[in-house]
Protein backbone atom coordinates (compact mmCIF):
# COMPACT_ATOMS: atom_id res chain seq x y z
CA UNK A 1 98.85 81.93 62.86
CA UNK A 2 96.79 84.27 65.37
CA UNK A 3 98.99 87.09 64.78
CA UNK A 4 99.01 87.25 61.32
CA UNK A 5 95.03 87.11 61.90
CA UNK A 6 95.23 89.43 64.86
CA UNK A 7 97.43 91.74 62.79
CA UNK A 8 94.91 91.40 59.73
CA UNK A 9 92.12 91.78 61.82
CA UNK A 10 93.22 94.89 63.20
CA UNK A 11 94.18 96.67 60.35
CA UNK A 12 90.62 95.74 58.49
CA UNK A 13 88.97 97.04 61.41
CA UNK A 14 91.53 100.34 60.87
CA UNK A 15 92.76 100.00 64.14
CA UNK A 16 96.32 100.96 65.63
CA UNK A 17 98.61 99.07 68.13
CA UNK A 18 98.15 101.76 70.62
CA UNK A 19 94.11 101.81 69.77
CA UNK A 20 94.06 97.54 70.70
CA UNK A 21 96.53 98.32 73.68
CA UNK A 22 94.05 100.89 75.10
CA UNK A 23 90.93 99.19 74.88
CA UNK A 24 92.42 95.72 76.45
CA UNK A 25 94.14 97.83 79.09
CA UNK A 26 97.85 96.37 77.80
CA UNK A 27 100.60 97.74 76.47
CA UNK A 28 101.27 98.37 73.15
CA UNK A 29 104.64 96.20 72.92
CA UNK A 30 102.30 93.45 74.03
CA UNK A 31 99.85 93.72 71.36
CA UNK A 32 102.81 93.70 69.06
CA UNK A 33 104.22 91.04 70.30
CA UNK A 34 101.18 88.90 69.63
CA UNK A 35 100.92 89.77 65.95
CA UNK A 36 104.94 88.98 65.72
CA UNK A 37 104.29 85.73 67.46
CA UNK A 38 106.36 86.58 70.24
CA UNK A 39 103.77 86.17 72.88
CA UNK A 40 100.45 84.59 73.22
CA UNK A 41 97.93 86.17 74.93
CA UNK A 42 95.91 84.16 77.74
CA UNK A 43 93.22 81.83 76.33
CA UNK A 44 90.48 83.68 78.55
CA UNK A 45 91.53 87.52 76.56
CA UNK A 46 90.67 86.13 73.07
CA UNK A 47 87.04 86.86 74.03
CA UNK A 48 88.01 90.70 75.26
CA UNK A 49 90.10 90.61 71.67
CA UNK A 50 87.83 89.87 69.47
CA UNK A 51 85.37 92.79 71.34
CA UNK A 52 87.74 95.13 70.91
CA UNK A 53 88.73 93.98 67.12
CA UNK A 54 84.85 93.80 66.41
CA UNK A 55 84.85 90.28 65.29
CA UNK A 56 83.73 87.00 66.69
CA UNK A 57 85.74 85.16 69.03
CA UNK A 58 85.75 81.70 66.66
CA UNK A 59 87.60 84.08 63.84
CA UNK A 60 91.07 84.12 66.22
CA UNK A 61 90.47 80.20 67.10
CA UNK A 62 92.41 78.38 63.85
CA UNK A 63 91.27 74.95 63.64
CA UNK A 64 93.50 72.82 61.22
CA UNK A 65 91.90 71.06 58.71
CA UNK A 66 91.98 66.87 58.10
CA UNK A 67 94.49 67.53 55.36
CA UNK A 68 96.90 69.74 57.30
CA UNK A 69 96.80 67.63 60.61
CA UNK A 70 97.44 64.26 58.20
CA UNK A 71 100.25 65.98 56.80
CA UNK A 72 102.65 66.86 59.67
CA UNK A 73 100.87 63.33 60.72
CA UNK A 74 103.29 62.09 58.10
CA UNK A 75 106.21 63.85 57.98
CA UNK A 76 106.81 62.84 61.54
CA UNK A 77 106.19 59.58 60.94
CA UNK A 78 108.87 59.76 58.02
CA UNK A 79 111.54 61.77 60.33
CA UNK A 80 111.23 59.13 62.72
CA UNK A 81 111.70 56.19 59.94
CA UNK A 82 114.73 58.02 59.05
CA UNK A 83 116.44 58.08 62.77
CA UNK A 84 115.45 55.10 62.95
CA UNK A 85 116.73 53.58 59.68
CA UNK A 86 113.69 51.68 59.34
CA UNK A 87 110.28 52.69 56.59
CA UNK A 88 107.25 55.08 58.01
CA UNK A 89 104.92 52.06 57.81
C-alpha cells in the first residue's frame, strides 16, 4: 500500500514524522496518518513527497500486476456466483 511504502521510504531515507511534516509544510499526525492508511494525501503532493523522501515519484505510484488484477477479477466473479446461486462462468 503507499503507506507501508511511504513509511519504508522514510525510514530508508532515515527520516522522522516530524522531519516529512516539516518539509511538506503538514502536520505530523498527517504524515502518520498516511503511512497508517488513514488518509491519502492529494494526488498532486506525491510529487512534493517523493522530493522530500528523495525518491522518484513512480516509486509511491503501485501499479498491480496482470496476475493480481486477474485475481480479485475472479474472486468477484465467484462471490457474485454464490449470491446468485448460479457458477462464475
Amino acid at each position: 500500500s503507499l503507506g507501508t511504502r511511504l513509511n519504508r521510504l522514510r525510514r530508508e531515507a532515515g527520516l522522522t514524522l516530524a522531519d516529512v511534516a516539516a518539509t511538506l509544510g503538514v502536520s505530523k499526525p498527517t504524515v502518520w496518518a498516511w503511512e497508517k492508511g488513514k488518509a491519502r494525501p492529494l494526488p498532486d503532493r506525491l510529487e512534493a513527497i517523493a522530493a522530500a523522501l528523495g525518491v522518484e515519484p513512480e516509486l509511491l505510484v503501485a501499479t498491480p500486476s496482470p496476475r493480481a488484477i486477474d485475481s480479485v477479477i475472479a474472486e468477484c466473479r465467484s462471490r457474485i456466483a454464490e449470491a446468485c446461486g448460479t457458477v462464475p462462468e
